[in-house]
C-alpha atoms as a PDB file:
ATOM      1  CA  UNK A   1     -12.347  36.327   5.630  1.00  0.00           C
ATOM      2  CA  UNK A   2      -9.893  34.627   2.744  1.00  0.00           C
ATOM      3  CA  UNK A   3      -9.331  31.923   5.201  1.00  0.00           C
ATOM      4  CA  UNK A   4     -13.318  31.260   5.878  1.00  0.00           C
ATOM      5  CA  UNK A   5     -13.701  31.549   2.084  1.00  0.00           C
ATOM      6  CA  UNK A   6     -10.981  28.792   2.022  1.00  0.00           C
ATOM      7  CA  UNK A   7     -12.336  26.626   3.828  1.00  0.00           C
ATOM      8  CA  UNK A   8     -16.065  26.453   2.593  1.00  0.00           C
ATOM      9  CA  UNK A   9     -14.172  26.026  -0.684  1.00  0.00           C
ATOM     10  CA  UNK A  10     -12.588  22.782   0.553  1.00  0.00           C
ATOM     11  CA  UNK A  11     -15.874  21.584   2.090  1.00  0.00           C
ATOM     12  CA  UNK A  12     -17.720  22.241  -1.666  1.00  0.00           C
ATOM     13  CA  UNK A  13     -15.183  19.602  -3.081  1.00  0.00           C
ATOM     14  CA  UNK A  14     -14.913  17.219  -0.066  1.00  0.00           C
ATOM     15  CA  UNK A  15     -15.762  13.719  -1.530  1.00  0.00           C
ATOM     16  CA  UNK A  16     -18.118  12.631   2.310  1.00  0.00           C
ATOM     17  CA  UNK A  17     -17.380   8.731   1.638  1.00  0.00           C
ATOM     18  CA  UNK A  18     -13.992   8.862   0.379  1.00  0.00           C
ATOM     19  CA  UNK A  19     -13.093  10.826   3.566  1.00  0.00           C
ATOM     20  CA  UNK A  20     -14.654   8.700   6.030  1.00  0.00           C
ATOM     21  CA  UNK A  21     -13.013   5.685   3.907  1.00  0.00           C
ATOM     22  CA  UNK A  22      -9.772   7.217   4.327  1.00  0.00           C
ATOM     23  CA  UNK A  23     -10.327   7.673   7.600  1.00  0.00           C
ATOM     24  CA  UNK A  24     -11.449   4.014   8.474  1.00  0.00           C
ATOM     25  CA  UNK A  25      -8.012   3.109   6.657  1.00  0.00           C
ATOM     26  CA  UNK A  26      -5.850   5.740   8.881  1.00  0.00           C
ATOM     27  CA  UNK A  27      -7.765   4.293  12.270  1.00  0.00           C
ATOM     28  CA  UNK A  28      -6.825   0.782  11.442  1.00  0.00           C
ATOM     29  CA  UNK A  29      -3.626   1.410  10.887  1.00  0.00           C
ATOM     30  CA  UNK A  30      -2.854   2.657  14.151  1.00  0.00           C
ATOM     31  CA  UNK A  31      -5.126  -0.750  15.509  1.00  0.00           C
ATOM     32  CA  UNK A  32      -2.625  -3.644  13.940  1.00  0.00           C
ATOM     33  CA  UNK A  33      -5.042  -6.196  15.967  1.00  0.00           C
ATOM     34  CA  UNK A  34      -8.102  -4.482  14.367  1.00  0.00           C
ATOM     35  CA  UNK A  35     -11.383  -3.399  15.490  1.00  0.00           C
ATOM     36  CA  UNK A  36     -15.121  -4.612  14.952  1.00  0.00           C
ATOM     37  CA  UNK A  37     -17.723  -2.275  12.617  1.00  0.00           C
ATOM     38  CA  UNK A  38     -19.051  -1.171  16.060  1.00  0.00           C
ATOM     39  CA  UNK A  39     -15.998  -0.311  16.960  1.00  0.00           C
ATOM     40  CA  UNK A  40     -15.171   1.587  13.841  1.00  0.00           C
ATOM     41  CA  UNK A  41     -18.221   3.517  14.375  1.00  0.00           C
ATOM     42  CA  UNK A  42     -18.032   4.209  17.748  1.00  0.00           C
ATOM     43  CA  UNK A  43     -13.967   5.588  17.390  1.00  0.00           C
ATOM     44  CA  UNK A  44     -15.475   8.049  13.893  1.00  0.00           C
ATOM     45  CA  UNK A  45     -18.528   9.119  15.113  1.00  0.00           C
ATOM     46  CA  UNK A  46     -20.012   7.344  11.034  1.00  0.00           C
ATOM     47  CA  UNK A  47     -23.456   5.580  10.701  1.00  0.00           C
ATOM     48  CA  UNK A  48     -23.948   2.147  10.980  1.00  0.00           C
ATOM     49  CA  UNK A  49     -25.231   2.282   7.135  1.00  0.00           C
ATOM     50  CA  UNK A  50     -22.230   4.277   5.433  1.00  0.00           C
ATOM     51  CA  UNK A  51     -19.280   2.104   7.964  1.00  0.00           C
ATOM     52  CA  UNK A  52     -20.358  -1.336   6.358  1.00  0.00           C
ATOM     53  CA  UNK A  53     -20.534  -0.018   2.865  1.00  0.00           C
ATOM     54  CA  UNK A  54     -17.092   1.265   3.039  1.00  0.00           C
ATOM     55  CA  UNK A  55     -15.675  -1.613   4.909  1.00  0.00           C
ATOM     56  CA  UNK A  56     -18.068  -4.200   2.754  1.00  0.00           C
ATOM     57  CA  UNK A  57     -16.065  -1.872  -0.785  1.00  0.00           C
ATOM     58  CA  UNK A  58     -12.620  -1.744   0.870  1.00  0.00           C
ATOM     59  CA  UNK A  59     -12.773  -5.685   2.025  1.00  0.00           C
ATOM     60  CA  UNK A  60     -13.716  -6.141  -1.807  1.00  0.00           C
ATOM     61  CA  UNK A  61     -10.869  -4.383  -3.288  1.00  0.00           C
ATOM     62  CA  UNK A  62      -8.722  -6.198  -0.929  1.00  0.00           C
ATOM     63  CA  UNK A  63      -7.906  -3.308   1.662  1.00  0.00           C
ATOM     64  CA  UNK A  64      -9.288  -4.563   4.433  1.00  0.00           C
ATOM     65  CA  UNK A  65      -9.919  -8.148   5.805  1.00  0.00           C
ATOM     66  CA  UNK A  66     -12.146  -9.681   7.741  1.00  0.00           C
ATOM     67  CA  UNK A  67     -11.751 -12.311  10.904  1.00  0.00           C
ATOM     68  CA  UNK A  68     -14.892 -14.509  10.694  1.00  0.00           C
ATOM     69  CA  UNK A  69     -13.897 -15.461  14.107  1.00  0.00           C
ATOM     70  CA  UNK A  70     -13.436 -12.272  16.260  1.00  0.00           C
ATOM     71  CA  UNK A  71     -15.584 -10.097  13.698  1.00  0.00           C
ATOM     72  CA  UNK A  72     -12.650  -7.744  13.742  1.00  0.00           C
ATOM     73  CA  UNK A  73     -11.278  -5.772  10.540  1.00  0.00           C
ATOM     74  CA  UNK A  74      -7.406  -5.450   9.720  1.00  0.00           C
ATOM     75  CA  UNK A  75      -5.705  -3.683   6.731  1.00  0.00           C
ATOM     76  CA  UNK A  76      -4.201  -6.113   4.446  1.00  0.00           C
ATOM     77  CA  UNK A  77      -0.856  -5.603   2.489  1.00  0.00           C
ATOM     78  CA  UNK A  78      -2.176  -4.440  -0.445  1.00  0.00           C
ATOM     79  CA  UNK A  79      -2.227  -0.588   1.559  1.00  0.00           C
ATOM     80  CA  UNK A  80       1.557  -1.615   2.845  1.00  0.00           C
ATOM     81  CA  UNK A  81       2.410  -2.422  -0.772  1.00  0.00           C
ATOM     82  CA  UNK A  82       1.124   1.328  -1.421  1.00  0.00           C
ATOM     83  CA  UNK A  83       2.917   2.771   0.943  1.00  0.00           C
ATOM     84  CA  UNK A  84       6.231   1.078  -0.351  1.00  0.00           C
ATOM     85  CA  UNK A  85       5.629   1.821  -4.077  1.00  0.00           C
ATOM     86  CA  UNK A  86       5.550   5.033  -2.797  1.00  0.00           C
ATOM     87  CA  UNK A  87       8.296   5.225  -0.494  1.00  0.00           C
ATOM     88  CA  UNK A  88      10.627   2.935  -2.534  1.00  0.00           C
ATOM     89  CA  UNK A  89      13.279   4.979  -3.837  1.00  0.00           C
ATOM     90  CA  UNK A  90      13.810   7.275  -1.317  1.00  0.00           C
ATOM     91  CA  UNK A  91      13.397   4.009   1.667  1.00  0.00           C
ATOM     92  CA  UNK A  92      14.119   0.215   0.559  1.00  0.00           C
ATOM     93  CA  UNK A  93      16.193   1.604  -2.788  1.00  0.00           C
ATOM     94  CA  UNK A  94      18.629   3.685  -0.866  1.00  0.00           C
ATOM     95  CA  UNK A  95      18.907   1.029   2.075  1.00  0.00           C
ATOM     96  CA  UNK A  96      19.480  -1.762  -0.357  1.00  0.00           C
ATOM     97  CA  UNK A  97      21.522  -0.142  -3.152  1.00  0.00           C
ATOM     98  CA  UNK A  98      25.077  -0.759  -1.434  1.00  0.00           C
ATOM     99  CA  UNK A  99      24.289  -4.434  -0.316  1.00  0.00           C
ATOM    100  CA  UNK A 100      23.347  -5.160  -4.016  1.00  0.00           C
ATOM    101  CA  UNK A 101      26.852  -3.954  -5.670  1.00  0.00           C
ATOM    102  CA  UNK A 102      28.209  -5.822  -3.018  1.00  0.00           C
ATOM    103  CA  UNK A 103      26.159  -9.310  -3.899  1.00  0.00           C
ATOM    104  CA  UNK A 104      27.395  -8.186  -7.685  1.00  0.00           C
ATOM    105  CA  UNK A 105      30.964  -7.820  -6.752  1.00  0.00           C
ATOM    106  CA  UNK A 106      30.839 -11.546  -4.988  1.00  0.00           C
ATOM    107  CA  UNK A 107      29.244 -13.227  -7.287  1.00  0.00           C
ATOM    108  CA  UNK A 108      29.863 -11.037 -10.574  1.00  0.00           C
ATOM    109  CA  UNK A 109      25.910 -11.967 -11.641  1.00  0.00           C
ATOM    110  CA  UNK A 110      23.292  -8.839 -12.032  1.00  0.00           C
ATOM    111  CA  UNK A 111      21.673  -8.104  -8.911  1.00  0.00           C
ATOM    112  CA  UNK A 112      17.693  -7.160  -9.055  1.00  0.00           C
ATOM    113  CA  UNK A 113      15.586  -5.395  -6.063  1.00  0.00           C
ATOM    114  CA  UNK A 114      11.508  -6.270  -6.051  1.00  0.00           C
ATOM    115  CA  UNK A 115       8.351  -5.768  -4.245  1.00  0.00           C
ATOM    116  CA  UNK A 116       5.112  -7.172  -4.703  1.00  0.00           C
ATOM    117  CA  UNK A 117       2.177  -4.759  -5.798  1.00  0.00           C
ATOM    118  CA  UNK A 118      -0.973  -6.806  -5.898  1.00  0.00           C
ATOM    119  CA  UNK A 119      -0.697 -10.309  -7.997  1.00  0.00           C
ATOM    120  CA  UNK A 120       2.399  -8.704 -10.080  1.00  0.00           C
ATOM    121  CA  UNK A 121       5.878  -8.085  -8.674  1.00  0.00           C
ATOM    122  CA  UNK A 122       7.877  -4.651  -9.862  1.00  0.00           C
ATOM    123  CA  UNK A 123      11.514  -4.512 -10.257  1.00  0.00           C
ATOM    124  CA  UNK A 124      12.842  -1.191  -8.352  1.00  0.00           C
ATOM    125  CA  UNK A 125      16.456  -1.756  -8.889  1.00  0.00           C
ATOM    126  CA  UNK A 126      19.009  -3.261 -10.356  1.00  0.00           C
ATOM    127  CA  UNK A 127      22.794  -3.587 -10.370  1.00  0.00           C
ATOM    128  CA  UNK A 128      24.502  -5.196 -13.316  1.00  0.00           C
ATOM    129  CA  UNK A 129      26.695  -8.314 -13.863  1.00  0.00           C
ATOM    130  CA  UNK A 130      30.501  -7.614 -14.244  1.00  0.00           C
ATOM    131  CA  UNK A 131      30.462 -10.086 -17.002  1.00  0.00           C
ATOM    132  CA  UNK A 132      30.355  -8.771 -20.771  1.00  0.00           C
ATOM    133  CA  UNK A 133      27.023 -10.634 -20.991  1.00  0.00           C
ATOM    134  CA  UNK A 134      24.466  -9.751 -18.943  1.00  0.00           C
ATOM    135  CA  UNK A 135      20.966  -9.938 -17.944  1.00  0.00           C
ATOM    136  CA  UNK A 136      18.930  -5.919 -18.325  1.00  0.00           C
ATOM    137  CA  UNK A 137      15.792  -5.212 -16.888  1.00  0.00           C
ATOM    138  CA  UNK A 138      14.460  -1.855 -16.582  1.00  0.00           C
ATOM    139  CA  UNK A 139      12.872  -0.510 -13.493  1.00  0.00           C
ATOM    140  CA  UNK A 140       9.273  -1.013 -13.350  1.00  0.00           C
ATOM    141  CA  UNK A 141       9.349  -4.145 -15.208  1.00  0.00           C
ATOM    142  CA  UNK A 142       6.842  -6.578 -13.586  1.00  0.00           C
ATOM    143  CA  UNK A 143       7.226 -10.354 -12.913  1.00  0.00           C
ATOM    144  CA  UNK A 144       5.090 -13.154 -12.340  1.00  0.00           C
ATOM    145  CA  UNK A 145       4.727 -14.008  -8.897  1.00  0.00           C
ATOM    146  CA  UNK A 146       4.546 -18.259  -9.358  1.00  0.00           C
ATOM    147  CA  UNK A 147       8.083 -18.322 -11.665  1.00  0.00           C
ATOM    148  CA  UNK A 148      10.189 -15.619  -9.922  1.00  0.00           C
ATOM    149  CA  UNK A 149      12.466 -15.544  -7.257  1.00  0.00           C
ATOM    150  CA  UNK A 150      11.204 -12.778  -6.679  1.00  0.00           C
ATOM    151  CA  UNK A 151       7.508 -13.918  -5.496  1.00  0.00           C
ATOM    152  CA  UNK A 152       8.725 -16.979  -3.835  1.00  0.00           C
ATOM    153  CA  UNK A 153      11.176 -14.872  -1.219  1.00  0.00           C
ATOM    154  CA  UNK A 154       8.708 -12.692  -0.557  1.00  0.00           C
ATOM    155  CA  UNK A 155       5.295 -15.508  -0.633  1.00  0.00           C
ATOM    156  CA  UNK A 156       7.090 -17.784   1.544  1.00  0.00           C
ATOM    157  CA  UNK A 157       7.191 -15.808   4.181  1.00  0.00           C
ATOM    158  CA  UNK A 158       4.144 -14.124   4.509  1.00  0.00           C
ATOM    159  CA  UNK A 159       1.301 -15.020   6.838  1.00  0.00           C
ATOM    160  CA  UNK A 160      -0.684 -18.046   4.984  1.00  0.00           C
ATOM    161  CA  UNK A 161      -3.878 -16.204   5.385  1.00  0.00           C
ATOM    162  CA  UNK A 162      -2.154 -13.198   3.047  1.00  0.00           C
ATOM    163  CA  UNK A 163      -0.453 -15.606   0.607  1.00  0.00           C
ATOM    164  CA  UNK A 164      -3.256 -17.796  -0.058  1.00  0.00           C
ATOM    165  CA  UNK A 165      -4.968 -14.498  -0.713  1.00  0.00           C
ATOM    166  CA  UNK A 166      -3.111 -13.392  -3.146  1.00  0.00           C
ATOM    167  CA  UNK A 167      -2.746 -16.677  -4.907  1.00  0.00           C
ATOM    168  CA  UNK A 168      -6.189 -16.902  -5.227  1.00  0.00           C
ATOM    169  CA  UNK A 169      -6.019 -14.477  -7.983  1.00  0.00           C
ATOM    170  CA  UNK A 170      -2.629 -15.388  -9.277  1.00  0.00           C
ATOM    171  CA  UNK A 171      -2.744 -17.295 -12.897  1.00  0.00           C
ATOM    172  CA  UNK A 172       0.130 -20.190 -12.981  1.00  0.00           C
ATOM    173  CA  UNK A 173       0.591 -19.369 -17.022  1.00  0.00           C
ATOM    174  CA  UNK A 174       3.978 -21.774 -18.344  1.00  0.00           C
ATOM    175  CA  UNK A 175       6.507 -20.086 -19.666  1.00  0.00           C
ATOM    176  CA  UNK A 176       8.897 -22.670 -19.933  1.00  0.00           C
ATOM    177  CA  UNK A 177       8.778 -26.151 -19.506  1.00  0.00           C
ATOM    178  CA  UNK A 178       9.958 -25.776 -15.794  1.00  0.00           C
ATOM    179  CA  UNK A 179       7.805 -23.425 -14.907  1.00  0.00           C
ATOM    180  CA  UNK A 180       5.855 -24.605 -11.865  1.00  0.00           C
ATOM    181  CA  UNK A 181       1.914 -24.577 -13.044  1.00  0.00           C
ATOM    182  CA  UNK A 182       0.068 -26.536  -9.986  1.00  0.00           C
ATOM    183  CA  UNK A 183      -0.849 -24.355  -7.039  1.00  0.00           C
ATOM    184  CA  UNK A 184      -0.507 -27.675  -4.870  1.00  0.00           C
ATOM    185  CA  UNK A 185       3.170 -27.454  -5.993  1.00  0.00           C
ATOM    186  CA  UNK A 186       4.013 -24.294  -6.173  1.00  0.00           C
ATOM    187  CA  UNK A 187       2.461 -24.241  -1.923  1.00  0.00           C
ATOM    188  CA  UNK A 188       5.040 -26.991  -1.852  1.00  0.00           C
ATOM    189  CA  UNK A 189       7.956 -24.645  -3.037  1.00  0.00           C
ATOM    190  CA  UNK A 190       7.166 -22.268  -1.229  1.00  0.00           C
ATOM    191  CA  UNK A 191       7.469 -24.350   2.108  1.00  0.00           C
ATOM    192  CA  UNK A 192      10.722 -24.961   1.008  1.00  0.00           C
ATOM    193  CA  UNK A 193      11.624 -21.790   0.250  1.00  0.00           C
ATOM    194  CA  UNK A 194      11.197 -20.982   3.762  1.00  0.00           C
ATOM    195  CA  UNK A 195      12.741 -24.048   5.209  1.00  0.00           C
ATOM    196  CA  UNK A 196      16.181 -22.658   3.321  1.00  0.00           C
ATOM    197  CA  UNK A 197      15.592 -19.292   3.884  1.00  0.00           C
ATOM    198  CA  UNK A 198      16.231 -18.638   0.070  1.00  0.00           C
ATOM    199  CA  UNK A 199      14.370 -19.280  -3.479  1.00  0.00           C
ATOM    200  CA  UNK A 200      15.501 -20.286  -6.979  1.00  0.00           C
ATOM    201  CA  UNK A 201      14.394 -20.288 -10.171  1.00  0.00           C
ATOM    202  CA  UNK A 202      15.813 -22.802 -12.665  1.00  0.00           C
ATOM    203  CA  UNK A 203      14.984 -21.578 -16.047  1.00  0.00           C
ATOM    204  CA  UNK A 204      11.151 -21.052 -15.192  1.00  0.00           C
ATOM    205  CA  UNK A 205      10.910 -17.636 -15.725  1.00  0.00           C
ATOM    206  CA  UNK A 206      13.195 -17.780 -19.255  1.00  0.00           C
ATOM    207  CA  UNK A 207      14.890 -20.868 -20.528  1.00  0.00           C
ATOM    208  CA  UNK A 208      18.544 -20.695 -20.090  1.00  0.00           C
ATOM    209  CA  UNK A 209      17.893 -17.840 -17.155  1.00  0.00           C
ATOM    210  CA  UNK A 210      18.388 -18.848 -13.446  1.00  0.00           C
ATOM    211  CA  UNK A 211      17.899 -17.386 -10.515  1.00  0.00           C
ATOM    212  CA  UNK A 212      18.691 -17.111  -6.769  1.00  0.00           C
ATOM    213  CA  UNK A 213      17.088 -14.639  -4.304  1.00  0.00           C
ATOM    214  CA  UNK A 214      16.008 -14.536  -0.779  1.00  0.00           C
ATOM    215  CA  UNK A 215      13.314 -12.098   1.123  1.00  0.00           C
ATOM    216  CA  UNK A 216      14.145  -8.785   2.898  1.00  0.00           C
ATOM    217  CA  UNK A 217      12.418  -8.299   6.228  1.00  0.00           C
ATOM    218  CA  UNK A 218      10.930  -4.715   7.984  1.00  0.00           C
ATOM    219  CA  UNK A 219      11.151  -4.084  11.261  1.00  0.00           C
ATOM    220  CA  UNK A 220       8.169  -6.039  12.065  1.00  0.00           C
ATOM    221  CA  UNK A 221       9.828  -8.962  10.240  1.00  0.00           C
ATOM    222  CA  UNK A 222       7.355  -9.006   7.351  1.00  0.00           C
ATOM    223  CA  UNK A 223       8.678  -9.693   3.647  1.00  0.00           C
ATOM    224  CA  UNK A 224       8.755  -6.161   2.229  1.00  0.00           C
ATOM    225  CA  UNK A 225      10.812  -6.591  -1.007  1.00  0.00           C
ATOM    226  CA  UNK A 226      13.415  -9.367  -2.258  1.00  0.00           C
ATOM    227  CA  UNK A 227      16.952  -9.633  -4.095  1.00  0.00           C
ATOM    228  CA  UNK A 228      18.342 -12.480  -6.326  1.00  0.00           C
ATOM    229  CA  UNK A 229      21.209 -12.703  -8.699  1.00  0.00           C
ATOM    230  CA  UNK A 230      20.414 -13.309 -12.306  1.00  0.00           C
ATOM    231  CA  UNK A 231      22.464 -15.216 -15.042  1.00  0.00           C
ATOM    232  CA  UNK A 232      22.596 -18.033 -17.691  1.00  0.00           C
ATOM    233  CA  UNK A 233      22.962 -21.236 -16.408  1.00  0.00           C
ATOM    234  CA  UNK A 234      25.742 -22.229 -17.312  1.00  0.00           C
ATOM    235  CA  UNK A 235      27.664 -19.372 -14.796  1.00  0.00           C
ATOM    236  CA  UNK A 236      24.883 -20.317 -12.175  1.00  0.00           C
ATOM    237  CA  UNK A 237      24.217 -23.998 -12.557  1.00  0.00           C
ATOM    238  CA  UNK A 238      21.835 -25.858 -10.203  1.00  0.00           C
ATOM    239  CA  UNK A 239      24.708 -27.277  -8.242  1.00  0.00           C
ATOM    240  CA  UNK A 240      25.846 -24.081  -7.430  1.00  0.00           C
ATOM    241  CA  UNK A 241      22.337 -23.070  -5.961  1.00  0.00           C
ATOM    242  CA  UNK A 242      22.411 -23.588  -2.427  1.00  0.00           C
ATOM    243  CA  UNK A 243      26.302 -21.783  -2.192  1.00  0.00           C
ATOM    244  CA  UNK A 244      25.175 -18.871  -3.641  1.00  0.00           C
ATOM    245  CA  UNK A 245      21.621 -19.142  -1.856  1.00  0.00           C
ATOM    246  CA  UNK A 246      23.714 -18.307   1.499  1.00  0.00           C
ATOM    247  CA  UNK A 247      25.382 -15.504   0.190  1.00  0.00           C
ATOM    248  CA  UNK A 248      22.134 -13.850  -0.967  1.00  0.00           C
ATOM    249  CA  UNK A 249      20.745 -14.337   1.930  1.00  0.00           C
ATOM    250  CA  UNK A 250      23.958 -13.042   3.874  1.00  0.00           C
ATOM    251  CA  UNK A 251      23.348  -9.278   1.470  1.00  0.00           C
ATOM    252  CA  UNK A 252      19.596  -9.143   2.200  1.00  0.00           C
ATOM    253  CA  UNK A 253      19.584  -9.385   5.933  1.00  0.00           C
ATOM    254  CA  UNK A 254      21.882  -6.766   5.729  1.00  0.00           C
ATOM    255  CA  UNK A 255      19.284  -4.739   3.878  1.00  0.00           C
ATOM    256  CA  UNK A 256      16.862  -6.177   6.521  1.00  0.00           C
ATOM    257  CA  UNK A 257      18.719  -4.633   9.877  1.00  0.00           C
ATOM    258  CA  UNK A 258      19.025  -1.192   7.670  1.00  0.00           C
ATOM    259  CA  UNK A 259      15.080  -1.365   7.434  1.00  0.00           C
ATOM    260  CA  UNK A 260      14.658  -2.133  11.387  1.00  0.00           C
ATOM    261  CA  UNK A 261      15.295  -6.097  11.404  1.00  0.00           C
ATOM    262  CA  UNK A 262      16.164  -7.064  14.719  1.00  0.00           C
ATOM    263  CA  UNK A 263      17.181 -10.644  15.153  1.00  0.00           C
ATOM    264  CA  UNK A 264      15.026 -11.622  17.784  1.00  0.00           C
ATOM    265  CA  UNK A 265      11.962 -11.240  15.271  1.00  0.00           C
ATOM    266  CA  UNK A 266      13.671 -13.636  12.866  1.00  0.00           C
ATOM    267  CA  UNK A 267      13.447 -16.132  15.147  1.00  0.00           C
ATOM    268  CA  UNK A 268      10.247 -16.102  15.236  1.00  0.00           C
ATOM    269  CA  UNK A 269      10.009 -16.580  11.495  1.00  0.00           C
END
């Protein structure tokens, strides 16, 4: 009897079209090549009306996408980014934390850990410079996506479909006078930022601050998160960019084969 009365409890506060939105999202993430509304419908058992007003809500909040060509409906990052802000310090924290004192100890600069959570990065982590002055951020701070290292490593190597996405409603706002303010250019960079496999930023973000970071892969060999070293510019000049680019990028594919990175999918980067 108290389990009956249980369950017509939960029923009384079910939300019906948050469920069956929830469930569209848990289908299609089992379905990485997607699956049509038809499809959708036929696989929940939902009405052709209620399926393409949740799809039509979730595609314009940026969960879902849409292939014009095949008709078919993916998940997009944004629910990936979820699930990392979520899992961060108990999954990408704890497999990154021992590569980033590591980084600090080579190159004596603070160390930073980031993600991307819609058009905003978020710092998770950070290790601090050996030197008596030193660059603090606090966890949680967000960054700009167009003048961090941050975004670039993780931007450049995203699908273009995704990036353009997201740049779309990204704001190039100057904060110094390198920052980079012309989405033809910053495309540009970002080319180049996968070319070298790393990403700098030469006082764009703060004058007198640079930067040097490089993308950390899953096992599926998509950017999940990024690290960079952080200091004035006179201990990290330009000159000293691509040097110091190699051994970032040494650290964070060693945070990339804790998450699942297997080489072969790199090459295919």
């Amino acid at each position: 009897m108290a389990k009956k009365k249980e369950e017509e409890a939960k029923s009384n506060y079910n939300v019906p079209n948050l469920e069956r939105a929830l469930m569209i999202i848990e289908l299609l993430s089992a379905k990485p090549k997607g699956l049509t509304l038809a499809e959708i419908m036929e696989e929940l058992d939902i009405t052709k009306s209620s399926t393409f007003r949740i799809t039509s809500t979730l595609i314009f909040r940026n969960y879902l996408q849409k292939n014009e060509t095949t008709k078919k409906l993916t998940l997009t990052r944004k629910v990936l980014s979820l699930g990392i802000s979520a899992l961060s310090e108990q999954s990408i924290v704890e497999n990154s934390i021992d590569a980033m004192r590591a980084l600090r100890d080579e190159t004596k600069e603070s160390v930073m850990l980031g993600i991307l959570l819609g058009d905003k990065g978020t710092i998770l982590e950070q290790v601090p410079s050996s030197y008596p002055v030193k660059l603090f951020v606090e966890q949680g701070t967000q960054f700009s996506l167009h003048s961090s290292v941050g975004g670039k490593s993780i931007l450049a190597f995203m699908p273009e479909d995704e990036r353009n996405r997201i740049l779309e409603g990204v704001t190039l706002n100057r904060f110094t006078e390198n920052t980079i303010i012309s989405k033809h250019e910053y495309v540009d960079c970002l080319e180049e930022v996968r070319l070298k496999g790393y990403a700098t930023d030469h006082s764009e973000d703060i004058q007198g601050i640079n930067c040097v970071g490089a993308p950390i892969f899953d096992e599926s060999g998509s950017p999940v998160a990024a690290i960079w070293i952080t200091g004035p510019n006179g201990r990290l000049p330009s000159s000293e960019f691509d040097e110091k680019g190699e051994v970032v990028i040494k650290h964070a594919m060693t945070i990339s084969e804790k998450l699942g990175f297997l080489k072969k999918v790199e090459s295919q980067l």
